[in-house]
PDB file of N, CA and C in Angstrom:
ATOM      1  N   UNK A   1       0.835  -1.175   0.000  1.00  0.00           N
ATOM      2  CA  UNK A   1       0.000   0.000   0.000  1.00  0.00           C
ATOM      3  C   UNK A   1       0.881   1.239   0.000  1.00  0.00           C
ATOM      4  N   UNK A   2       0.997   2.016  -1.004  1.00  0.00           N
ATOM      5  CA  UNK A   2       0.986   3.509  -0.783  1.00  0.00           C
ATOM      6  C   UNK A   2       1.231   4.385   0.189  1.00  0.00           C
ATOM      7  N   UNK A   3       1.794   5.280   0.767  1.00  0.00           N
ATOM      8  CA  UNK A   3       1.144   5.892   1.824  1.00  0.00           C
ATOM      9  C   UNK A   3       1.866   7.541   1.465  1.00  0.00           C
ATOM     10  N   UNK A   4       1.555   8.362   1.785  1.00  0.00           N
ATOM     11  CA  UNK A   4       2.780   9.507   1.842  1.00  0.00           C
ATOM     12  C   UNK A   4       2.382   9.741   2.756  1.00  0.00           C
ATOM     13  N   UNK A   5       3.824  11.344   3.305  1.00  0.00           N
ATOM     14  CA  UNK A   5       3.957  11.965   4.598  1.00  0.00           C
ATOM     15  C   UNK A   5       3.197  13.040   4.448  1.00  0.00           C
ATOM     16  N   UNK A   6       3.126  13.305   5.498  1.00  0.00           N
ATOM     17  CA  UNK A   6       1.665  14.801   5.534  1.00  0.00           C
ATOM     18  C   UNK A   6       2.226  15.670   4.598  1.00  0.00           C
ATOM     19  N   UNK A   7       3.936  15.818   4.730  1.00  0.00           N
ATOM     20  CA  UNK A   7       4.809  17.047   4.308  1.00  0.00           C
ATOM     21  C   UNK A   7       4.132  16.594   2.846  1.00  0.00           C
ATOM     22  N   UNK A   8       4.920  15.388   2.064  1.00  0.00           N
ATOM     23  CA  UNK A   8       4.450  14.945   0.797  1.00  0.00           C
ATOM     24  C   UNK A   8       2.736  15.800  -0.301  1.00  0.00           C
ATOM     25  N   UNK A   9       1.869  14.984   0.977  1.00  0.00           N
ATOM     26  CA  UNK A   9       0.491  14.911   0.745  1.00  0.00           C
ATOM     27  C   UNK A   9       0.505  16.966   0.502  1.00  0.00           C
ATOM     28  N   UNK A  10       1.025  17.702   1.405  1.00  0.00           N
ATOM     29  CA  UNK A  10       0.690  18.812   1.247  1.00  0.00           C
ATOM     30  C   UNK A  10       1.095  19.956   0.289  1.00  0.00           C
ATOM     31  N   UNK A  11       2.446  19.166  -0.366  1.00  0.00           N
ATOM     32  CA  UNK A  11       2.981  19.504  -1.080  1.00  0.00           C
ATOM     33  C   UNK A  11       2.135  19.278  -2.099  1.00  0.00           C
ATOM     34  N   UNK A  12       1.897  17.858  -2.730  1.00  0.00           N
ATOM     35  CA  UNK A  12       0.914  17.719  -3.942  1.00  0.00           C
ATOM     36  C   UNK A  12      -0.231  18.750  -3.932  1.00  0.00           C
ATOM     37  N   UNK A  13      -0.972  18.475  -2.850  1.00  0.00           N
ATOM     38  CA  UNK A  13      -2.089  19.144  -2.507  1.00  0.00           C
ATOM     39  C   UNK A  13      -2.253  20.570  -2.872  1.00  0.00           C
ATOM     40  N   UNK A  14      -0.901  21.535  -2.576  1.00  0.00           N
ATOM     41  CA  UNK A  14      -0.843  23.133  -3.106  1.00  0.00           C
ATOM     42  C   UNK A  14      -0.196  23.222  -4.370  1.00  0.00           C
ATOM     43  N   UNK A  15       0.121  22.027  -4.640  1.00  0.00           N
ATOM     44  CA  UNK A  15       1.063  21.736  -6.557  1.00  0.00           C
ATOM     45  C   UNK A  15       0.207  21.296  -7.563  1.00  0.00           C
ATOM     46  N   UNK A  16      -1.457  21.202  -6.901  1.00  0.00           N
ATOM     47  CA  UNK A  16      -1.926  19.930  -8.221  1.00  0.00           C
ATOM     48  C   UNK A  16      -3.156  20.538  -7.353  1.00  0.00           C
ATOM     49  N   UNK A  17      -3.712  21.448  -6.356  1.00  0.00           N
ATOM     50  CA  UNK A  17      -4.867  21.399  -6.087  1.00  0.00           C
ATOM     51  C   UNK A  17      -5.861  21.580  -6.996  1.00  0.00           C
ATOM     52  N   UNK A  18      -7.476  20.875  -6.542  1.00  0.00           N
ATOM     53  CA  UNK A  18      -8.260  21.327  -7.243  1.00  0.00           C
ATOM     54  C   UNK A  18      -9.457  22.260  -7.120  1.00  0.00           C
ATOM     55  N   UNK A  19      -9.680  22.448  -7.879  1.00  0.00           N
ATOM     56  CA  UNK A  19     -11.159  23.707  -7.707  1.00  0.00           C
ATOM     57  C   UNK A  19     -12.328  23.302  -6.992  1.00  0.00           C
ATOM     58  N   UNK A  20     -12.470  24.273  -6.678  1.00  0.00           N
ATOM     59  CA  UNK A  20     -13.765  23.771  -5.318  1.00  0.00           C
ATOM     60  C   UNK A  20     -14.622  22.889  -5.202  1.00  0.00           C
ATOM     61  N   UNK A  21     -15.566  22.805  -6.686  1.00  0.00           N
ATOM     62  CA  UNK A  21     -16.302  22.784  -7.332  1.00  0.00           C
ATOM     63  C   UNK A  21     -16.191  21.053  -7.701  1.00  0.00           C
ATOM     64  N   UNK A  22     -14.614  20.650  -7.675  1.00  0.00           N
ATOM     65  CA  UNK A  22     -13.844  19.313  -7.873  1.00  0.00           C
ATOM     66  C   UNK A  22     -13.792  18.236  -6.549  1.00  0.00           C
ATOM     67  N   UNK A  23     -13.404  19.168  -5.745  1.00  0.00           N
ATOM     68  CA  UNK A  23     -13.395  19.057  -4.123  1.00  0.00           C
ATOM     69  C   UNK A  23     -14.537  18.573  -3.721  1.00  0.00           C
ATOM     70  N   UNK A  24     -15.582  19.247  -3.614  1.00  0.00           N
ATOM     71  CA  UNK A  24     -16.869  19.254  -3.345  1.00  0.00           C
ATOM     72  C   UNK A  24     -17.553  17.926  -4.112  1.00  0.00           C
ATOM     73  N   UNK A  25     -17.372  17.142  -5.332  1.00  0.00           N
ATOM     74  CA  UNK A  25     -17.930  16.286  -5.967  1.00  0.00           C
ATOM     75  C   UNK A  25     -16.831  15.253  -5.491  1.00  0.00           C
ATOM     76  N   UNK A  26     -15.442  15.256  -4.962  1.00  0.00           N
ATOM     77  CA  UNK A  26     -14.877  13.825  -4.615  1.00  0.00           C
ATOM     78  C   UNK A  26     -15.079  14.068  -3.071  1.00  0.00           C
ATOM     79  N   UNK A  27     -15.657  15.229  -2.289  1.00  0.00           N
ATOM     80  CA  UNK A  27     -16.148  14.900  -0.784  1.00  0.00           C
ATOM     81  C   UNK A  27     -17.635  13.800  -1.150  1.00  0.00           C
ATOM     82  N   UNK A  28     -18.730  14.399  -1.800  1.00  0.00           N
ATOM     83  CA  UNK A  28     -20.064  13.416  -2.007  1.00  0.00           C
ATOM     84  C   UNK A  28     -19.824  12.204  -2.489  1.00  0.00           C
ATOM     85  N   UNK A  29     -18.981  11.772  -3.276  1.00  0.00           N
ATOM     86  CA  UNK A  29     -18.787  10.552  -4.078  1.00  0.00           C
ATOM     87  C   UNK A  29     -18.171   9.797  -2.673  1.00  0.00           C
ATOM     88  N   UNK A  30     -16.909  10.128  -1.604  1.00  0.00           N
ATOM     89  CA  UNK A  30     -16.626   9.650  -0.367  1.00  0.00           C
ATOM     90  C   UNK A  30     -17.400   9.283   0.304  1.00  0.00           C
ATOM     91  N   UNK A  31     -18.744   9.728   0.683  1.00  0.00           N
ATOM     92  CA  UNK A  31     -19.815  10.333   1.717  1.00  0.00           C
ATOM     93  C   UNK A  31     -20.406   9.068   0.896  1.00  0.00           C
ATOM     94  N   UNK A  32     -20.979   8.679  -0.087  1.00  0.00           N
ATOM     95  CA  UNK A  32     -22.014   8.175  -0.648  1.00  0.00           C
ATOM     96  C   UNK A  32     -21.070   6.330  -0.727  1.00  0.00           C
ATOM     97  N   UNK A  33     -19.661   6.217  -0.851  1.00  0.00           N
ATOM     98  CA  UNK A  33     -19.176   5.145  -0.709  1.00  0.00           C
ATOM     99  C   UNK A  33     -19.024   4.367   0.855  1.00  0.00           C
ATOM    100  N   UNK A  34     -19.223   5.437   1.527  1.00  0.00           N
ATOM    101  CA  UNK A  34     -18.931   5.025   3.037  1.00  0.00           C
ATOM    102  C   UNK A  34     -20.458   4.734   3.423  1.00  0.00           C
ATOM    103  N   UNK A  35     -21.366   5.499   2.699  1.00  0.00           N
ATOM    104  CA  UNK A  35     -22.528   5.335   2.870  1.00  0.00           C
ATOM    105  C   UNK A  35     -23.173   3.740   2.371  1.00  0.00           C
ATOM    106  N   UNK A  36     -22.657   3.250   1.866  1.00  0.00           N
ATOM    107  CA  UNK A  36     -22.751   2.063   1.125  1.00  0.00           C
ATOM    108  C   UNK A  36     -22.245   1.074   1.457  1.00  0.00           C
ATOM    109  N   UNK A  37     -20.869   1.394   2.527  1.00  0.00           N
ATOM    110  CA  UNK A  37     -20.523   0.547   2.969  1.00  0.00           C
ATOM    111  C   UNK A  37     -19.145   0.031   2.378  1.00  0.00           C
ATOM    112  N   UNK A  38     -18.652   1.096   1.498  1.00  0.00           N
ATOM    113  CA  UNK A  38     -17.616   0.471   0.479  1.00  0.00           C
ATOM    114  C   UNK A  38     -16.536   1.322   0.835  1.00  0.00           C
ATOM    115  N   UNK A  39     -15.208   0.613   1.154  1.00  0.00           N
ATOM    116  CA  UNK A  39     -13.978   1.392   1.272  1.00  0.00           C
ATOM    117  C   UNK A  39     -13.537   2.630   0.046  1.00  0.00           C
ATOM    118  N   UNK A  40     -13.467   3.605   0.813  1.00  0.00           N
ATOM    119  CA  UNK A  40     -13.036   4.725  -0.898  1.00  0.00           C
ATOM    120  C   UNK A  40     -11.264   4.143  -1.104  1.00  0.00           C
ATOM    121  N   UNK A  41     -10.579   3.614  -0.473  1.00  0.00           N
ATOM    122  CA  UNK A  41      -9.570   3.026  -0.599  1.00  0.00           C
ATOM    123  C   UNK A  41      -9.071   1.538  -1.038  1.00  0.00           C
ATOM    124  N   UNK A  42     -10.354   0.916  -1.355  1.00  0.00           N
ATOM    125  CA  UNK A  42     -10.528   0.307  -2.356  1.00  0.00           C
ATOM    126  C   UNK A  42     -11.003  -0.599  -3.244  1.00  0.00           C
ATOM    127  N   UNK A  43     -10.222  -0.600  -4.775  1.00  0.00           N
ATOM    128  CA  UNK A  43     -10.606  -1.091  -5.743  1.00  0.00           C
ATOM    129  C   UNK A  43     -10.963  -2.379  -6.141  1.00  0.00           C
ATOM    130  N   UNK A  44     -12.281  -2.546  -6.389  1.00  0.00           N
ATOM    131  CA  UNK A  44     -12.686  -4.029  -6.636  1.00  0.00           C
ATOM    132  C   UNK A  44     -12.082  -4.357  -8.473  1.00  0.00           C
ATOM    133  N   UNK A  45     -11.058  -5.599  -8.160  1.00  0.00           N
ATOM    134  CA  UNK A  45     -10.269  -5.609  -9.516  1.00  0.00           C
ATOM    135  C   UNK A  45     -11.160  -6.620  -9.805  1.00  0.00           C
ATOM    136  N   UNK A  46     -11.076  -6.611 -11.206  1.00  0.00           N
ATOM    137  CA  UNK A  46     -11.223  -8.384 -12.009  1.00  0.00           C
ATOM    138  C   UNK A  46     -10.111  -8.684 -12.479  1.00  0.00           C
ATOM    139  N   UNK A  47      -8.928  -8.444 -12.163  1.00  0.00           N
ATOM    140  CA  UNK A  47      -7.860  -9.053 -12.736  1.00  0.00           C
ATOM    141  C   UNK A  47      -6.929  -9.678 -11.396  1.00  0.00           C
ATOM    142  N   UNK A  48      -6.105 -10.452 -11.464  1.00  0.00           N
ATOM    143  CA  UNK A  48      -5.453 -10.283 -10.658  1.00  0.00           C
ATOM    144  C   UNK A  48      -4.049  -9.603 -10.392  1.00  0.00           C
ATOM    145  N   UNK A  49      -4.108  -9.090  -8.989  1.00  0.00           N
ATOM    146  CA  UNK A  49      -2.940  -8.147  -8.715  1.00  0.00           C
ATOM    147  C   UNK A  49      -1.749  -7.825  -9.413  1.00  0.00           C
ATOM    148  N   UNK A  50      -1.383  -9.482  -9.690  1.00  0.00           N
ATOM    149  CA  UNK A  50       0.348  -9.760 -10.073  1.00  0.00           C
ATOM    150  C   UNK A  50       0.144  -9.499 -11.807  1.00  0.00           C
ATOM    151  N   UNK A  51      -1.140  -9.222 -12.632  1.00  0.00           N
ATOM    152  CA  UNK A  51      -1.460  -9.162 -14.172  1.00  0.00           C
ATOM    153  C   UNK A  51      -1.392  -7.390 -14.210  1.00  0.00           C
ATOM    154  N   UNK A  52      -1.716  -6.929 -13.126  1.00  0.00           N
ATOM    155  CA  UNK A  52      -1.872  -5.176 -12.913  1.00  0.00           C
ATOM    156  C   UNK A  52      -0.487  -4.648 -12.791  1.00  0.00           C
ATOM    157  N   UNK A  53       0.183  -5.516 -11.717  1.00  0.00           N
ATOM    158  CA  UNK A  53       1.952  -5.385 -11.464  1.00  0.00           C
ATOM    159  C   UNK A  53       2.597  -5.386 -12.908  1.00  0.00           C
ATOM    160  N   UNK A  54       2.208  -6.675 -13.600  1.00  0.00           N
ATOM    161  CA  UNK A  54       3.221  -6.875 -14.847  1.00  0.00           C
ATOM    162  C   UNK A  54       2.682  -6.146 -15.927  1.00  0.00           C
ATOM    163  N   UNK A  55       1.232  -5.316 -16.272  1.00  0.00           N
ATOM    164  CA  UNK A  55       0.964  -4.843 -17.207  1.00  0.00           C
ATOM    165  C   UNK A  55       1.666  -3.059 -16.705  1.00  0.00           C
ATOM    166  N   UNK A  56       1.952  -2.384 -15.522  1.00  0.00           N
ATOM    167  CA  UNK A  56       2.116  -1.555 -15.080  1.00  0.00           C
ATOM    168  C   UNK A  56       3.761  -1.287 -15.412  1.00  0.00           C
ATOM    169  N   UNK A  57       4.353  -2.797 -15.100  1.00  0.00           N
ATOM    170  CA  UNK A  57       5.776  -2.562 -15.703  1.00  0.00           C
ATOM    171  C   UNK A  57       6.444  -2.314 -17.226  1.00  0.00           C
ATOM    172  N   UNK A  58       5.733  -3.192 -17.915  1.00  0.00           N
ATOM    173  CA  UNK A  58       5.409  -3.008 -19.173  1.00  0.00           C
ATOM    174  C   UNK A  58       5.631  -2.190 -19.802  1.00  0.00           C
ATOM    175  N   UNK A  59       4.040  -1.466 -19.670  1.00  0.00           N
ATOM    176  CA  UNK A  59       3.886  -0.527 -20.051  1.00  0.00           C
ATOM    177  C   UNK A  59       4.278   0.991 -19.983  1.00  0.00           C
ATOM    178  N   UNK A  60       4.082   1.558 -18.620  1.00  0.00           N
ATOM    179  CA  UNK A  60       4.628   2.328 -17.828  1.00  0.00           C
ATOM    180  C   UNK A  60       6.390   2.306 -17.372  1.00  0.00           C
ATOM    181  N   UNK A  61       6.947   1.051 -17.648  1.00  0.00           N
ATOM    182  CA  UNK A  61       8.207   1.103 -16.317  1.00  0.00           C
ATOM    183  C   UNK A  61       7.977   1.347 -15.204  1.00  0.00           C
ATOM    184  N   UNK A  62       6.684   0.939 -14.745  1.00  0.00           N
ATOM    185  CA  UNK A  62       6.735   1.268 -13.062  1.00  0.00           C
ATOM    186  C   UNK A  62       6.696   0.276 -12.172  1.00  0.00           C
ATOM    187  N   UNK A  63       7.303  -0.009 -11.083  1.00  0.00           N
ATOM    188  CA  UNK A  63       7.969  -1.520 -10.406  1.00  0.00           C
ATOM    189  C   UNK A  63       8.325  -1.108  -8.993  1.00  0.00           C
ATOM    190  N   UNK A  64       7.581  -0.029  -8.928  1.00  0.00           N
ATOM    191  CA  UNK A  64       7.383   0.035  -7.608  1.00  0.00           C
ATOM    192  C   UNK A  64       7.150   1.340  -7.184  1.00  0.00           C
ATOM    193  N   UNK A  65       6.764   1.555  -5.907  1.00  0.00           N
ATOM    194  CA  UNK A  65       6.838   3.520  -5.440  1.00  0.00           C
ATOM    195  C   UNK A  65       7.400   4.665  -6.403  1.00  0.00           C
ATOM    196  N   UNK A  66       8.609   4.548  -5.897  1.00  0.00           N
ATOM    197  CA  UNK A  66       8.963   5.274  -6.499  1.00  0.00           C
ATOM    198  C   UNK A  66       8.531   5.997  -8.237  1.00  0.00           C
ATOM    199  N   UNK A  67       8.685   4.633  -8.728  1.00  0.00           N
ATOM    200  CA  UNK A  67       8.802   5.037  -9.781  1.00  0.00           C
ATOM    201  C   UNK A  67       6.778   5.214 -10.635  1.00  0.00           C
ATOM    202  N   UNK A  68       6.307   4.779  -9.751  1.00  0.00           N
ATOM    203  CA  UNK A  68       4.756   5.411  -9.735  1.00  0.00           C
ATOM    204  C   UNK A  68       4.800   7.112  -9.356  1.00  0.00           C
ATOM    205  N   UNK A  69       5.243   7.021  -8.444  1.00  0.00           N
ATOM    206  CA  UNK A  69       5.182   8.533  -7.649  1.00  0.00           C
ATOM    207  C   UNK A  69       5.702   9.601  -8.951  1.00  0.00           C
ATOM    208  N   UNK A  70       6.889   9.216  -9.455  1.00  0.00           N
ATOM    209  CA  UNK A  70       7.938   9.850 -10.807  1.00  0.00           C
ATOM    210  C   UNK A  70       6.840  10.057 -11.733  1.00  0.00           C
ATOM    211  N   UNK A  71       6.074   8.822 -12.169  1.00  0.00           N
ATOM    212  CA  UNK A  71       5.700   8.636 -13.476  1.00  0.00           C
ATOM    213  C   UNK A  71       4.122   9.815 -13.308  1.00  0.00           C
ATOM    214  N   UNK A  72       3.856   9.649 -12.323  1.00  0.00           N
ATOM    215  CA  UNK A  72       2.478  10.633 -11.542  1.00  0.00           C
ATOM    216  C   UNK A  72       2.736  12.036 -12.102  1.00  0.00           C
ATOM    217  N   UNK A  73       3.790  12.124 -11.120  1.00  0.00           N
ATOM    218  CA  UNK A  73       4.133  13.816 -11.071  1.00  0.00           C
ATOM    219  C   UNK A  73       4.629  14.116 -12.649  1.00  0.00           C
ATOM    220  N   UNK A  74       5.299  13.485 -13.590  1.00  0.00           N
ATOM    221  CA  UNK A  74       5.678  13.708 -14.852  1.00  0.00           C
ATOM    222  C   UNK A  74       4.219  13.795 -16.190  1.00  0.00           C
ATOM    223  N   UNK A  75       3.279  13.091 -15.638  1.00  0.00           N
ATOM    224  CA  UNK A  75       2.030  12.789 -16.329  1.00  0.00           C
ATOM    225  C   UNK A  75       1.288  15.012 -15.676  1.00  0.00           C
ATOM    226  N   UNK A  76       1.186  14.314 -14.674  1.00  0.00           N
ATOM    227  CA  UNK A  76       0.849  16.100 -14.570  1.00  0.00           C
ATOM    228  C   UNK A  76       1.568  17.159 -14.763  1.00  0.00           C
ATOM    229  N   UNK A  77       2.546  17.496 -14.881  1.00  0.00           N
ATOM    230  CA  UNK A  77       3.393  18.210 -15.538  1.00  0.00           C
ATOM    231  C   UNK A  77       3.865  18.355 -16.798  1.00  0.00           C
ATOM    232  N   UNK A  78       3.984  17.521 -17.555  1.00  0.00           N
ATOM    233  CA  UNK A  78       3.750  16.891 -18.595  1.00  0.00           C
ATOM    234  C   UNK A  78       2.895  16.559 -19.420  1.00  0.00           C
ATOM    235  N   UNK A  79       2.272  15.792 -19.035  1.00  0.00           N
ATOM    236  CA  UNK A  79       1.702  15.016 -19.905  1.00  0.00           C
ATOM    237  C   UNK A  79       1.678  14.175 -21.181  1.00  0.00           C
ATOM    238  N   UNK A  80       0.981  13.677 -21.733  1.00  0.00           N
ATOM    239  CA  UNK A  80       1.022  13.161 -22.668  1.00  0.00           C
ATOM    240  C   UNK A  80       0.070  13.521 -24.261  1.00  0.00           C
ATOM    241  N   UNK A  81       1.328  14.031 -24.994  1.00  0.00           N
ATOM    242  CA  UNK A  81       0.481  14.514 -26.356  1.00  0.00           C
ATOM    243  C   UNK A  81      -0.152  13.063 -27.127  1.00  0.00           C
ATOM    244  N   UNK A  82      -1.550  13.283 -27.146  1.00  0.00           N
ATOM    245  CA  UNK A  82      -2.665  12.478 -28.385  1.00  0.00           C
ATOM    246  C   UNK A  82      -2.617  13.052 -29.533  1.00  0.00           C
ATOM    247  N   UNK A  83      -2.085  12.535 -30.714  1.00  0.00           N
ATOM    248  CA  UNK A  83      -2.642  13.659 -31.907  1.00  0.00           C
ATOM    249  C   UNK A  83      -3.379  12.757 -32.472  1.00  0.00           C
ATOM    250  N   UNK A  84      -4.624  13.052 -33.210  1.00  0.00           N
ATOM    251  CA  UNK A  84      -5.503  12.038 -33.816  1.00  0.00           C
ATOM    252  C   UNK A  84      -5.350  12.573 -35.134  1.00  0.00           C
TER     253      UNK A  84
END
């Protein structure tokens, strides 16, 4: 599991925040999963774990923390050009 440090979390948080308006629709969507009974932390897969691990390396190069965390922050900063 994941985790960051508050310092981390707060950093993203004033680097990538979102608009109120964004905020406000992933507080109800929380509210309405807990309401249900369903962890907002997590994901019901149909695949299994170790097929998500090896399609993640793959594809991405990502094989662990780190290099999720890298590939995150480079996708938002970055991104990725589509030209159709």
């Amino acid at each position: 599991m994941v985790t960051n440090t508050r310092k981390e979390n707060s950093r993203l948080e004033s680097h990538y925040g979102l608009p109120e308006e964004h905020r406000r629709l992933l507080a109800y969507g929380a509210v309405l999963a807990l309401y249900r009974v369903e962890s907002p932390r997590i994901l019901h897969l149909k695949v299994p774990l170790d097929q998500l691990r090896e399609g993640l390396e793959s594809a991405w190069g990502i094989a662990g923390r780190e290099d999720a965390l890298n590939t995150l922050e480079w996708l938002l900063e970055e991104g990725v050009a589509i030209h159709s």
